[in-house]
PDB file of N, CA and C in Angstrom:
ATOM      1  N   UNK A   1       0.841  -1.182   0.000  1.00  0.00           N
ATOM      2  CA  UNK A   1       0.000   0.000   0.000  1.00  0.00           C
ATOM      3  C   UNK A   1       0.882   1.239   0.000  1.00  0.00           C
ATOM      4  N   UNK A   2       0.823   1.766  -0.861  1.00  0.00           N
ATOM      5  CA  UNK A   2       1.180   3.603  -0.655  1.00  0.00           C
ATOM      6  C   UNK A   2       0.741   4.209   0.203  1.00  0.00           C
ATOM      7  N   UNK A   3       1.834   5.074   0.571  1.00  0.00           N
ATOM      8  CA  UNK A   3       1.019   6.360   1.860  1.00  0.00           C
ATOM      9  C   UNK A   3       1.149   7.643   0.640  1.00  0.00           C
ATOM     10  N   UNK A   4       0.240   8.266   1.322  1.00  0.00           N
ATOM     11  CA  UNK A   4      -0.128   9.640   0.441  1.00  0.00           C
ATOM     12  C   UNK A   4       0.451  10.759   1.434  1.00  0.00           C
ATOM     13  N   UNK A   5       1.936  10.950   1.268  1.00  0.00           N
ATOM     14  CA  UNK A   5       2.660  11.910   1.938  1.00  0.00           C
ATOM     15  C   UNK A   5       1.522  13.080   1.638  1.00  0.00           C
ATOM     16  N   UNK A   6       1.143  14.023   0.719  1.00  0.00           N
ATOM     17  CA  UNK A   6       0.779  15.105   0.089  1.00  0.00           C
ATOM     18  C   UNK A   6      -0.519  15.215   1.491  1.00  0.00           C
ATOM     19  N   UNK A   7      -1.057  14.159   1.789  1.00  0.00           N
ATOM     20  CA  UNK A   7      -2.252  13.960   2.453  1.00  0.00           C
ATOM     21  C   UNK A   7      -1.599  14.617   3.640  1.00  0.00           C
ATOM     22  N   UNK A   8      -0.699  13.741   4.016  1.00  0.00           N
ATOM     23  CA  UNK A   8      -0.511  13.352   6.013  1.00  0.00           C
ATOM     24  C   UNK A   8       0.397  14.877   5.583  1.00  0.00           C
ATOM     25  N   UNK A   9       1.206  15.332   5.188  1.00  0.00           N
ATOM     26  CA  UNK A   9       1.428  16.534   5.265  1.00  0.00           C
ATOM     27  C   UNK A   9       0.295  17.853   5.413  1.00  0.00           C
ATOM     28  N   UNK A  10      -0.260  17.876   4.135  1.00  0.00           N
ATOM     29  CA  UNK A  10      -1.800  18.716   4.377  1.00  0.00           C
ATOM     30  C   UNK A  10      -2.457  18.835   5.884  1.00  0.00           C
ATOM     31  N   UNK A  11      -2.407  17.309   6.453  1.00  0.00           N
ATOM     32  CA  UNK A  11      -2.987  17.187   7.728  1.00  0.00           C
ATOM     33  C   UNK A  11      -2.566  18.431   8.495  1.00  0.00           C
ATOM     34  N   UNK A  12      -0.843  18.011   8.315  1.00  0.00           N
ATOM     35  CA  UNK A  12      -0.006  18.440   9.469  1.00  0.00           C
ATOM     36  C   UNK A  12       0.020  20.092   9.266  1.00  0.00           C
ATOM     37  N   UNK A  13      -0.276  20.182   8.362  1.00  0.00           N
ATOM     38  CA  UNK A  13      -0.549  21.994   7.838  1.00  0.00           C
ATOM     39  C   UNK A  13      -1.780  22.518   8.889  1.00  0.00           C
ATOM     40  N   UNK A  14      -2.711  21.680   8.361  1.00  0.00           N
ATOM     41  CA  UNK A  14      -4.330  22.117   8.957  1.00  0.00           C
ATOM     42  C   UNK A  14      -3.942  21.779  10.492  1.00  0.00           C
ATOM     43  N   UNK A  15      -2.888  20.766  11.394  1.00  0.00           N
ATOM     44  CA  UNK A  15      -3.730  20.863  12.278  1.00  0.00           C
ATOM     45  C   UNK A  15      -2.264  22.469  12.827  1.00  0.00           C
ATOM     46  N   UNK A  16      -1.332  22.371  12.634  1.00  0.00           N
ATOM     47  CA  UNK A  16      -0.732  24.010  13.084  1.00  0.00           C
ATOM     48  C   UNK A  16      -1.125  25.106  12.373  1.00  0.00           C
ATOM     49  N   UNK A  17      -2.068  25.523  11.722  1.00  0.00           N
ATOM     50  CA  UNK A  17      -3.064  26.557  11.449  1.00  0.00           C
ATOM     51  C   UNK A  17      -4.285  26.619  12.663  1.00  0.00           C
ATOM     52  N   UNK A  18      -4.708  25.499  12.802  1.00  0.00           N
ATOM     53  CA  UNK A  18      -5.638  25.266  13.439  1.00  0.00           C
ATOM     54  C   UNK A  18      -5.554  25.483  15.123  1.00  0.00           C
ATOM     55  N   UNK A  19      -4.354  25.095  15.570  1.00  0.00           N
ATOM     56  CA  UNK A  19      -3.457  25.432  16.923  1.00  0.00           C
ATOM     57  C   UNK A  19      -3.472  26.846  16.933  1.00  0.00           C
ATOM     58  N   UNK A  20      -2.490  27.347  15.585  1.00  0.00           N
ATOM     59  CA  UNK A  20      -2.173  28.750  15.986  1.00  0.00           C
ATOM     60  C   UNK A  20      -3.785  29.786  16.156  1.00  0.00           C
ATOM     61  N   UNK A  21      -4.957  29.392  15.296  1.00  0.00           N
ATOM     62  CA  UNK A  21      -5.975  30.092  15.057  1.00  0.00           C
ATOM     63  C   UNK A  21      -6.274  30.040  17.106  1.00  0.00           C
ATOM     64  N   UNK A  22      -6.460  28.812  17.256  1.00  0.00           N
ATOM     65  CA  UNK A  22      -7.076  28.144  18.681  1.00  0.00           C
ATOM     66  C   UNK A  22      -6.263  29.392  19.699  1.00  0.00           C
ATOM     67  N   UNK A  23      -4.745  29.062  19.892  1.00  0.00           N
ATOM     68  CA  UNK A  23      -3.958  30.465  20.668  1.00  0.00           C
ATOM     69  C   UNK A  23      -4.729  31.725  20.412  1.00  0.00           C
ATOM     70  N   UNK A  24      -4.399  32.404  18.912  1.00  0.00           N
ATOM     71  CA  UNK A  24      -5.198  33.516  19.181  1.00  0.00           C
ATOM     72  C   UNK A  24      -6.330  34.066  19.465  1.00  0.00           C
ATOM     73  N   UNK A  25      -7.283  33.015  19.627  1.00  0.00           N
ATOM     74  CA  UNK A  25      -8.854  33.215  20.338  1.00  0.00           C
ATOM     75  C   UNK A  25      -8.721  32.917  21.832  1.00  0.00           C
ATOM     76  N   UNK A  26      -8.254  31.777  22.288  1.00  0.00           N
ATOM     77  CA  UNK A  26      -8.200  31.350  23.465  1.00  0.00           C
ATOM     78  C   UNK A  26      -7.338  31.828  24.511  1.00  0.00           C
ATOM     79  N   UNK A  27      -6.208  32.079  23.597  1.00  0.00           N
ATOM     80  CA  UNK A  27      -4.616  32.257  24.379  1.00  0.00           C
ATOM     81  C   UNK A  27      -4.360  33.466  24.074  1.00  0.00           C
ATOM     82  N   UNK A  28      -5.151  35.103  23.602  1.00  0.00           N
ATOM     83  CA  UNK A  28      -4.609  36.066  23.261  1.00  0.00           C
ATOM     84  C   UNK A  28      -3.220  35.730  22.945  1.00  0.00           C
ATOM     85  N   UNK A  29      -2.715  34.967  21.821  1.00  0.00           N
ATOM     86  CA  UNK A  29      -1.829  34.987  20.771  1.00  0.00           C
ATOM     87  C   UNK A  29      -2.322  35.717  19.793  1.00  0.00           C
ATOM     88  N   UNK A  30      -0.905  35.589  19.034  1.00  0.00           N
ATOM     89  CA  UNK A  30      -0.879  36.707  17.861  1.00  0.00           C
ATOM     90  C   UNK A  30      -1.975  36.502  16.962  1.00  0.00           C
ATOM     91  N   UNK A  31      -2.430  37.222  16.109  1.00  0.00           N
ATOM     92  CA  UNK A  31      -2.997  36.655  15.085  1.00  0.00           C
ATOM     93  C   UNK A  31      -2.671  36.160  13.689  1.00  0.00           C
ATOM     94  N   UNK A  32      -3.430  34.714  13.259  1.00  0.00           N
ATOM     95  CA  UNK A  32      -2.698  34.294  11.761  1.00  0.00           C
ATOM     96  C   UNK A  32      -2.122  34.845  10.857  1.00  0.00           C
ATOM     97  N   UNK A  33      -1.460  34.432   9.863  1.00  0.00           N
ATOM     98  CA  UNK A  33      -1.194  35.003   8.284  1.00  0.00           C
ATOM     99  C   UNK A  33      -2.767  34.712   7.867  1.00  0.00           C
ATOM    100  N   UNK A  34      -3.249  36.163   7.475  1.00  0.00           N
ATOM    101  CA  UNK A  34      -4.077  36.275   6.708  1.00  0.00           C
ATOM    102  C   UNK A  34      -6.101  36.077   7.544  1.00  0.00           C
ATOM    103  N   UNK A  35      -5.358  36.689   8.836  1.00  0.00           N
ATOM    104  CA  UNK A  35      -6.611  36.762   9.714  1.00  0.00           C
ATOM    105  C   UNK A  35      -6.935  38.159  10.062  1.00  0.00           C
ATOM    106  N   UNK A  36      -8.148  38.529   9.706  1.00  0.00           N
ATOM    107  CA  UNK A  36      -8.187  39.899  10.040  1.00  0.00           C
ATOM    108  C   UNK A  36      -8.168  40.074  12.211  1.00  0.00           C
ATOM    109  N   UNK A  37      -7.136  40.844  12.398  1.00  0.00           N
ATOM    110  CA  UNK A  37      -7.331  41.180  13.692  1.00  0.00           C
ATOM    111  C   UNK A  37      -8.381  41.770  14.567  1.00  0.00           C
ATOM    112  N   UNK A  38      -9.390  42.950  13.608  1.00  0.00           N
ATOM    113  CA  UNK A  38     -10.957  43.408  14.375  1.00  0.00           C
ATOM    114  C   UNK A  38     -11.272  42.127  14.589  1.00  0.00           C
ATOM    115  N   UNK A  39     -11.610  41.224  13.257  1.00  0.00           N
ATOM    116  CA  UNK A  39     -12.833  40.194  13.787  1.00  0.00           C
ATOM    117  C   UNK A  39     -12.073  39.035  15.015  1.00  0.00           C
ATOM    118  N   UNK A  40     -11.096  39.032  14.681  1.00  0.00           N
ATOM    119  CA  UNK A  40     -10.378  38.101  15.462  1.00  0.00           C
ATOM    120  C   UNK A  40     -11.325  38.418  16.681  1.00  0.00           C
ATOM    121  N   UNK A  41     -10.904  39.794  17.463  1.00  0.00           N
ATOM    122  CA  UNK A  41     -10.927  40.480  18.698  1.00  0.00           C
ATOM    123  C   UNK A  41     -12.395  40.688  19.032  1.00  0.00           C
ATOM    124  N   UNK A  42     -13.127  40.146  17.930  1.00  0.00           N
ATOM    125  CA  UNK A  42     -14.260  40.402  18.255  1.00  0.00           C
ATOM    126  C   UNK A  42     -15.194  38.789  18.847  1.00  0.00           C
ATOM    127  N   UNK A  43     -14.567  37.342  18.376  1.00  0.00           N
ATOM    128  CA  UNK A  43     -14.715  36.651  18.649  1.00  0.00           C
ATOM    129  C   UNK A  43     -13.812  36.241  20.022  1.00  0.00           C
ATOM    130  N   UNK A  44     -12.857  37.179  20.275  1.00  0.00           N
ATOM    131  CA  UNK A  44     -12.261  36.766  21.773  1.00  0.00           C
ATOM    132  C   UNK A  44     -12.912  37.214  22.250  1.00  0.00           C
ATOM    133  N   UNK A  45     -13.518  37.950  22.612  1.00  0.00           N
ATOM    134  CA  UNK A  45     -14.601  39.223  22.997  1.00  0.00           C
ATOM    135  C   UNK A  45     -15.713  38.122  23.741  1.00  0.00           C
ATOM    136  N   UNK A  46     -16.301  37.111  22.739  1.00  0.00           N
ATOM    137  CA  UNK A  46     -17.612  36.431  22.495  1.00  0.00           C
ATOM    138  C   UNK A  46     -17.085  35.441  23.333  1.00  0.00           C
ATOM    139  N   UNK A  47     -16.009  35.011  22.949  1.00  0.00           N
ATOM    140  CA  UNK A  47     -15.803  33.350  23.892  1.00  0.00           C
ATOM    141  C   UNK A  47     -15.596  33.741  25.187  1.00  0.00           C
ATOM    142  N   UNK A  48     -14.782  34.810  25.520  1.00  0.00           N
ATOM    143  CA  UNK A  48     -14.748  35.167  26.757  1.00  0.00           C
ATOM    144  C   UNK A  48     -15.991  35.740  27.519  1.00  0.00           C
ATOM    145  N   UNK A  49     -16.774  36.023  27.202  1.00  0.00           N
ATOM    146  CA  UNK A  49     -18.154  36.725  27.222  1.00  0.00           C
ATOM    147  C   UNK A  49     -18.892  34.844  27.866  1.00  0.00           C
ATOM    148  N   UNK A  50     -18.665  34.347  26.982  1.00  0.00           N
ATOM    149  CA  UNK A  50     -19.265  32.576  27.253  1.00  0.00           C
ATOM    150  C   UNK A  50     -18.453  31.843  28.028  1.00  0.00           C
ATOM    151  N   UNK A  51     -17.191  32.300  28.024  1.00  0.00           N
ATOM    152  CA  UNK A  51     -16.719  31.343  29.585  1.00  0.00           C
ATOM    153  C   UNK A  51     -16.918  32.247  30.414  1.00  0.00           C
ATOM    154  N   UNK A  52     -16.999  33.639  30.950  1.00  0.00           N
ATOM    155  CA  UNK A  52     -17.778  34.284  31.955  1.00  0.00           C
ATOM    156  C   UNK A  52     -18.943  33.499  32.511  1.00  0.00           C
ATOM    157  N   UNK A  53     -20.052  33.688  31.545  1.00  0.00           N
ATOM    158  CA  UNK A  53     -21.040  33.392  31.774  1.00  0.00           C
ATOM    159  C   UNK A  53     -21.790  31.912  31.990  1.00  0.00           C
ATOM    160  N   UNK A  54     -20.554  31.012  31.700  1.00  0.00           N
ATOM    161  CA  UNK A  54     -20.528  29.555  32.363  1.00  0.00           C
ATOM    162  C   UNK A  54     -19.509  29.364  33.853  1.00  0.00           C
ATOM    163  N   UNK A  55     -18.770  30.249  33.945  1.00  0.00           N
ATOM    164  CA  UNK A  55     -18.524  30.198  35.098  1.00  0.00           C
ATOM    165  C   UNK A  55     -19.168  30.663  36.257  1.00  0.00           C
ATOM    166  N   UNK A  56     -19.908  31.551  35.811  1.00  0.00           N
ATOM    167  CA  UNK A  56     -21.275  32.534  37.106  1.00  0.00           C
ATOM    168  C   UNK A  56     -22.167  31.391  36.850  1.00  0.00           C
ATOM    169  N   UNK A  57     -22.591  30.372  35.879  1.00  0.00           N
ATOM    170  CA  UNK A  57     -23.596  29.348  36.350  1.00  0.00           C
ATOM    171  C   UNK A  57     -22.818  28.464  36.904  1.00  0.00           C
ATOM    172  N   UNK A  58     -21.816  28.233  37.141  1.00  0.00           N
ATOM    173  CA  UNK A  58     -21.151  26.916  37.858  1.00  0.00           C
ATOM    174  C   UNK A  58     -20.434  27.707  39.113  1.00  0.00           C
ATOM    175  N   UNK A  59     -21.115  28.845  39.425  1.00  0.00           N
ATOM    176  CA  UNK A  59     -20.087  29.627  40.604  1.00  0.00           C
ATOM    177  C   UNK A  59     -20.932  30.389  41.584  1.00  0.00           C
ATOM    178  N   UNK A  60     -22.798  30.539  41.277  1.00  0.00           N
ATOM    179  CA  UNK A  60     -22.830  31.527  41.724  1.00  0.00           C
ATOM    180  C   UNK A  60     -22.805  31.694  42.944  1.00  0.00           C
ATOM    181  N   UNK A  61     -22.541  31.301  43.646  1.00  0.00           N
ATOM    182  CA  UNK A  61     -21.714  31.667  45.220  1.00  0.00           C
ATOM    183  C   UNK A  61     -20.551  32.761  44.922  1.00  0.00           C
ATOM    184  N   UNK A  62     -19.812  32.457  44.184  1.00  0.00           N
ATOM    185  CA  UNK A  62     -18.900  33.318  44.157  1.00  0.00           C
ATOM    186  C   UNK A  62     -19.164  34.460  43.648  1.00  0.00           C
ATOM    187  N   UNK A  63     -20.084  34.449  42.572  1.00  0.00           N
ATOM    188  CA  UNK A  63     -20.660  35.405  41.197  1.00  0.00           C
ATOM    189  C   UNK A  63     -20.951  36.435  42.928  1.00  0.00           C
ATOM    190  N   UNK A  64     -22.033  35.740  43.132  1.00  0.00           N
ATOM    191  CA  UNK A  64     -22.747  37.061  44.333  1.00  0.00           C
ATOM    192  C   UNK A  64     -21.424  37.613  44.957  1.00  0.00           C
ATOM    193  N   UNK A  65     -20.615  36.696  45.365  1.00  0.00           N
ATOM    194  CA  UNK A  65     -20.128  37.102  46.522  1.00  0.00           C
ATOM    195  C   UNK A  65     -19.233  38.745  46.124  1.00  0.00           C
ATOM    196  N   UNK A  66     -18.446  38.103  44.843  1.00  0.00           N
ATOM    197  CA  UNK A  66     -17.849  39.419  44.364  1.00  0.00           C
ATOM    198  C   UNK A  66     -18.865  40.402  43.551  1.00  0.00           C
ATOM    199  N   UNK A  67     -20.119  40.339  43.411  1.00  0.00           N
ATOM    200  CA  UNK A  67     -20.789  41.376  42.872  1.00  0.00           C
ATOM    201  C   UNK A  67     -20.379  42.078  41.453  1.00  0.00           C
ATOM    202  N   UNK A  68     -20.376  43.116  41.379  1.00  0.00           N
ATOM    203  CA  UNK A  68     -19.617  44.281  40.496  1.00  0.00           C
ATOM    204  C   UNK A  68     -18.330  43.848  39.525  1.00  0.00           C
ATOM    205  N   UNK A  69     -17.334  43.236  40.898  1.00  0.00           N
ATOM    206  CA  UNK A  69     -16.313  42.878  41.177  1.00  0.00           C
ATOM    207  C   UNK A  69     -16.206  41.927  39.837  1.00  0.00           C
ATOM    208  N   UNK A  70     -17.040  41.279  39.739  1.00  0.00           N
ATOM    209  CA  UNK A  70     -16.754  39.503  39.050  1.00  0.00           C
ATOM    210  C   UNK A  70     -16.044  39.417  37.692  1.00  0.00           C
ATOM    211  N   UNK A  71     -16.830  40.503  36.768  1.00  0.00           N
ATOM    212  CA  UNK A  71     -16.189  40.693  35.548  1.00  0.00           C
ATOM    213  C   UNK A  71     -14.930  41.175  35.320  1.00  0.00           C
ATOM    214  N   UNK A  72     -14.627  42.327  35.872  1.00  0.00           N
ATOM    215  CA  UNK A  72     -13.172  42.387  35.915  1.00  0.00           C
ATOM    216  C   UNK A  72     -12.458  41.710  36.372  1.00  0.00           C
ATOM    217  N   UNK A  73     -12.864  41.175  37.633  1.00  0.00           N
ATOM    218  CA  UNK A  73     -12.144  39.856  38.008  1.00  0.00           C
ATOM    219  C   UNK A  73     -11.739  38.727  37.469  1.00  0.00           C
ATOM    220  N   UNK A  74     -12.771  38.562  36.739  1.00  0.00           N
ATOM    221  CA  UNK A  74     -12.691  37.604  35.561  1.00  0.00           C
ATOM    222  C   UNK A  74     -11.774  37.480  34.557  1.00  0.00           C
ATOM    223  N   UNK A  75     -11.993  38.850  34.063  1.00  0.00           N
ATOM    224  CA  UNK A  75     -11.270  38.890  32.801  1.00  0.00           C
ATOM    225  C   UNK A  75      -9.850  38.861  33.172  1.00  0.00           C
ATOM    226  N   UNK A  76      -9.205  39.408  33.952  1.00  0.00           N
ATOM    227  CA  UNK A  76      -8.224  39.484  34.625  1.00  0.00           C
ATOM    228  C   UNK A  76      -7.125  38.444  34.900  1.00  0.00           C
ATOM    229  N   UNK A  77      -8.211  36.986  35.195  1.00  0.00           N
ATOM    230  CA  UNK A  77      -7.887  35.582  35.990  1.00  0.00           C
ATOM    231  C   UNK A  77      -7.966  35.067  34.395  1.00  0.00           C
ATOM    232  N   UNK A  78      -8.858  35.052  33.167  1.00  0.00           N
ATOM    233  CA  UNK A  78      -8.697  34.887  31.952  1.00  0.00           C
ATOM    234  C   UNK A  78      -7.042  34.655  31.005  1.00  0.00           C
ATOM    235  N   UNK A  79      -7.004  35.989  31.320  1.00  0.00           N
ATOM    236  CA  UNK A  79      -5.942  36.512  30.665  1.00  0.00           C
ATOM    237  C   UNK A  79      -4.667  35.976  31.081  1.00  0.00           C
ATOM    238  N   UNK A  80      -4.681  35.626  32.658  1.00  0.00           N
ATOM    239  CA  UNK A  80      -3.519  34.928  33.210  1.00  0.00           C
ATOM    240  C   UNK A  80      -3.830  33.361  32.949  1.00  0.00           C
ATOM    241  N   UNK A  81      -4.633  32.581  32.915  1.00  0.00           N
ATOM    242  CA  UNK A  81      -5.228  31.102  32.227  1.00  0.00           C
ATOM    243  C   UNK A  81      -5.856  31.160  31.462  1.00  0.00           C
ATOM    244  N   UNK A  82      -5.534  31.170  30.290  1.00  0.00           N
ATOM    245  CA  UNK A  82      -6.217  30.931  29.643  1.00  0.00           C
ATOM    246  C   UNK A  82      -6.789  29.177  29.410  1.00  0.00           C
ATOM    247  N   UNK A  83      -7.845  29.133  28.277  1.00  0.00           N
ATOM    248  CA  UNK A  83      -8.259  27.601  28.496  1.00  0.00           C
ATOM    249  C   UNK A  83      -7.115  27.110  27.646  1.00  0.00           C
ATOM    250  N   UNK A  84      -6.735  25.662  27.910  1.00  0.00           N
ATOM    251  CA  UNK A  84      -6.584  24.837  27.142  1.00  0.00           C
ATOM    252  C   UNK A  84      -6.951  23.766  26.901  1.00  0.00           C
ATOM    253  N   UNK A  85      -6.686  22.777  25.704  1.00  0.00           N
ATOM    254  CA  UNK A  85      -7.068  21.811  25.348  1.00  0.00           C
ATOM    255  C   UNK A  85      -7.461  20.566  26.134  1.00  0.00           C
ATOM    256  N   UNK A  86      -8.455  20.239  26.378  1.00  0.00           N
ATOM    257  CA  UNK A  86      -8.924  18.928  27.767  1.00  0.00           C
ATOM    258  C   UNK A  86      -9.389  19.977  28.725  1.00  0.00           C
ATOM    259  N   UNK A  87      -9.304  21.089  28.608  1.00  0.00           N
ATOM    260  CA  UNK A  87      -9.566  21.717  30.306  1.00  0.00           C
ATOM    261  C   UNK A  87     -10.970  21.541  30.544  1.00  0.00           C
ATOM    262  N   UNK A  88     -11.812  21.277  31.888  1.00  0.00           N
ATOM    263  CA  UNK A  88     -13.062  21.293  32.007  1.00  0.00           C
ATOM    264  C   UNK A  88     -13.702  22.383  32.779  1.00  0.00           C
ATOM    265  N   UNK A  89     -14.593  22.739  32.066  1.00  0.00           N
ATOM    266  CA  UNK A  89     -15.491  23.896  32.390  1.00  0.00           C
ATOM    267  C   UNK A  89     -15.236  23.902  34.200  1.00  0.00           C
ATOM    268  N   UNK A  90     -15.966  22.660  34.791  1.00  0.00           N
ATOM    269  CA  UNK A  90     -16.018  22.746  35.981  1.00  0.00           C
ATOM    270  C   UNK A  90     -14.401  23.205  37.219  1.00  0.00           C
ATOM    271  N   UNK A  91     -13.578  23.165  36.399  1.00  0.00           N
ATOM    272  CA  UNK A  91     -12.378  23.247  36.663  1.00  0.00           C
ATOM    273  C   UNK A  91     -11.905  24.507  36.891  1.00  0.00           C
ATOM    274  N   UNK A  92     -12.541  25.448  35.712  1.00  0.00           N
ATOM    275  CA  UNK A  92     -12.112  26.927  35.706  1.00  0.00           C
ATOM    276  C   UNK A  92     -12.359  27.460  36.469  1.00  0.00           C
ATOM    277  N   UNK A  93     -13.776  26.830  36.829  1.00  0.00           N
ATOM    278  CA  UNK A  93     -14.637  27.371  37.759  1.00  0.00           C
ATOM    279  C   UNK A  93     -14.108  27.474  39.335  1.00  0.00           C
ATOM    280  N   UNK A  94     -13.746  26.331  39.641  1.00  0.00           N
ATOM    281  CA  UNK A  94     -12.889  26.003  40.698  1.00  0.00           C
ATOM    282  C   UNK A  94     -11.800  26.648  41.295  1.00  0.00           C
ATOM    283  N   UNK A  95     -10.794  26.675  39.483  1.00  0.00           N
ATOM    284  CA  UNK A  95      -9.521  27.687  39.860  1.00  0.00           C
ATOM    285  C   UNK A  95      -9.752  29.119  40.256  1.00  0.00           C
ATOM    286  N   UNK A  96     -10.815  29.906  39.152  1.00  0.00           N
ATOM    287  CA  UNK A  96     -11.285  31.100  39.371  1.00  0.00           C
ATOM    288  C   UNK A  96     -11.751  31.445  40.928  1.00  0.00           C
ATOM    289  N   UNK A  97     -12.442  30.182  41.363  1.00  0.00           N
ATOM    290  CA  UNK A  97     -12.502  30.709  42.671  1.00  0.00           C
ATOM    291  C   UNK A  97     -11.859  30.717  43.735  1.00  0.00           C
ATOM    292  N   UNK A  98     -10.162  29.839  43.580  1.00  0.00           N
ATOM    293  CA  UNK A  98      -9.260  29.747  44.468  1.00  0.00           C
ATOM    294  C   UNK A  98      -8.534  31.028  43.841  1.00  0.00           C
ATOM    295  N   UNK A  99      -7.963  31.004  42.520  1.00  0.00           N
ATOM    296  CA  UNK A  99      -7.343  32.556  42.369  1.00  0.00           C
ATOM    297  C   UNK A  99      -8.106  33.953  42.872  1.00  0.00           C
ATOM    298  N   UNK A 100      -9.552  34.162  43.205  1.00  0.00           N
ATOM    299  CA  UNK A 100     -10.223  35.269  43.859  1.00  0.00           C
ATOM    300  C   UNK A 100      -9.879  34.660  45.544  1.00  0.00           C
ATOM    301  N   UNK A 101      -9.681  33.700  46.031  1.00  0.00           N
ATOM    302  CA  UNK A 101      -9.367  33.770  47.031  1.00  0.00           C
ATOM    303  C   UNK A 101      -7.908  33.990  47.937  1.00  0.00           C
ATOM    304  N   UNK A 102      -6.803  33.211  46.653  1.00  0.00           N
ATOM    305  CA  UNK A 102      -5.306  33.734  46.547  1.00  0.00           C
ATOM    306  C   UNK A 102      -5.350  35.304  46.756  1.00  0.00           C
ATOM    307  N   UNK A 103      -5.988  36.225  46.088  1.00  0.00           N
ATOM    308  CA  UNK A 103      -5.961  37.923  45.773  1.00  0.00           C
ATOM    309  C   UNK A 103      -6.661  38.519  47.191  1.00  0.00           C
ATOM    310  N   UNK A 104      -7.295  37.701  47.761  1.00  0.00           N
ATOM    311  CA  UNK A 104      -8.212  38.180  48.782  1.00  0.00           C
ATOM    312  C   UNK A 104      -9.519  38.546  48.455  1.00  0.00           C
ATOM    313  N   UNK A 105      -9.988  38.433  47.422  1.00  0.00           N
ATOM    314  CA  UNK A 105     -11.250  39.098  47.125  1.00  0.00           C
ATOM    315  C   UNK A 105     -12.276  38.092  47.514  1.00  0.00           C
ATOM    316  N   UNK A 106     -12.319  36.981  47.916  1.00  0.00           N
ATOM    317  CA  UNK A 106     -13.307  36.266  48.490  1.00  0.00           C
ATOM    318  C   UNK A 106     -12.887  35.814  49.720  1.00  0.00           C
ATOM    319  N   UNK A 107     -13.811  35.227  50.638  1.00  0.00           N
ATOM    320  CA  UNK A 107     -13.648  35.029  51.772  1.00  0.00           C
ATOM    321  C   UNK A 107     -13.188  32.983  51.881  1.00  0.00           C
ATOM    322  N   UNK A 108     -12.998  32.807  52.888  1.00  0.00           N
ATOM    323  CA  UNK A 108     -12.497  31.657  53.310  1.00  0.00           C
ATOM    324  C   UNK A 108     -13.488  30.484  51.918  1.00  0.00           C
ATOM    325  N   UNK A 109     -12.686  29.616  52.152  1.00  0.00           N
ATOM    326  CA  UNK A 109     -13.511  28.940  51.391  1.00  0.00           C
ATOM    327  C   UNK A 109     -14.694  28.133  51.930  1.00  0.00           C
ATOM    328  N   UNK A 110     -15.925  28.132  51.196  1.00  0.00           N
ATOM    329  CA  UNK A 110     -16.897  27.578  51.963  1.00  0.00           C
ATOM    330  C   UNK A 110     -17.150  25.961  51.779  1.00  0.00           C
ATOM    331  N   UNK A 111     -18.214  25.247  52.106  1.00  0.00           N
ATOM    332  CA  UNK A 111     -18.718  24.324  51.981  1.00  0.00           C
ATOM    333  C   UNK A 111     -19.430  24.599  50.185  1.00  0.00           C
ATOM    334  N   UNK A 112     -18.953  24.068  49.196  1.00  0.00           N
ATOM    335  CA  UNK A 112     -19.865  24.289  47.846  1.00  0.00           C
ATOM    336  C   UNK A 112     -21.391  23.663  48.076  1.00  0.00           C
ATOM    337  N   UNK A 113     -21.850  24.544  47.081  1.00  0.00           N
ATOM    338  CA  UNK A 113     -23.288  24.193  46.815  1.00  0.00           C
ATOM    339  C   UNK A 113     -23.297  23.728  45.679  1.00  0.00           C
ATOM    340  N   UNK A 114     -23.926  22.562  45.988  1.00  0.00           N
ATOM    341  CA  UNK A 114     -24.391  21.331  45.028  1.00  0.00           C
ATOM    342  C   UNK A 114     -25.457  22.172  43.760  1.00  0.00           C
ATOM    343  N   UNK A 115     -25.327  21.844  42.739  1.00  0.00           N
ATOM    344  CA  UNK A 115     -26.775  22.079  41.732  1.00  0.00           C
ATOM    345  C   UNK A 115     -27.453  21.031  41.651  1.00  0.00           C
ATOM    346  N   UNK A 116     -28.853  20.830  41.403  1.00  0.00           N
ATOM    347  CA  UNK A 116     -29.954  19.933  41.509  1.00  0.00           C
ATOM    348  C   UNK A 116     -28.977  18.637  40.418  1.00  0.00           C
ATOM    349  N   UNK A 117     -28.488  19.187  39.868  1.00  0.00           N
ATOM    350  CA  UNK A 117     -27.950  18.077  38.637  1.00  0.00           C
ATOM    351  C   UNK A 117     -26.755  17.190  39.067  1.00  0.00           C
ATOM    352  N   UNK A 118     -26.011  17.905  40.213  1.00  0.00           N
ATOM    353  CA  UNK A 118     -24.863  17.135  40.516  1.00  0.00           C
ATOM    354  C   UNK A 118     -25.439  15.988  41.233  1.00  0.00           C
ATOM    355  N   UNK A 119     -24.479  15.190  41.272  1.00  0.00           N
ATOM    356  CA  UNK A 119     -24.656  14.054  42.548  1.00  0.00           C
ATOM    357  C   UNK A 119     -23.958  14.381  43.335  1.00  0.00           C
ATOM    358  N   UNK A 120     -23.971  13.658  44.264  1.00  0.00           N
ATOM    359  CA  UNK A 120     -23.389  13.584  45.725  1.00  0.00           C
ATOM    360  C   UNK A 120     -22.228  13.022  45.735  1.00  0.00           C
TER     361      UNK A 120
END
């Protein structure tokens, strides 16, 4: 059987395009050859906007606790972790709320509250 170098190369093209695209949305990395930078910034904008807003549903203990506070806070704790590849939602959530407690902005850590969906 032949291998189709032309192929498994192509692959290897698409998947470090595909990495570097992933950094500059996820990882405020640079942006591609041949990516416009507004829209780029406008979809970091959006994803970050959606891991906010999955972390205040998997947080809101914390969401209340920092008030006002949360979004900048957020973005802040973002920018220093960004996501990566395998990371789980429930995780960020977790770290975000030990890094607001590292800074002092939240109080001791509590007993978590369960959502109707978790188990025990």
């Amino acid at each position: 059987m032949i291998e189709n170098n032309d192929g498994s190369a192509a692959r290897k093209r698409l998947a470090a395009q595909q990495a570097e695209l992933l950094n500059a949305l996820l990882a405020n990395g640079p942006a591609p050859a041949g990516f416009d930078e507004q829209r780029l910034d406008v979809e970091r904008r959006a994803l970050l906007s959606k891991r906010r807003g999955i972390v205040r549903m998997l947080g809101p203990g914390v969401a209340d606790e920092l008030g006002d506070r949360f979004r900048p806070l957020f973005d802040a704790y973002a920018v220093e972790h960004p996501r990566r590849a395998g990371s789980r939602a429930r995780e960020d959530a977790a770290s975000f709320a030990e890094w607001c407690r590292a800074a002092g902005e939240l109080s001791v850590k509590r007993k978590a509250r369960w959502k109707f969906w978790q188990s025990n």
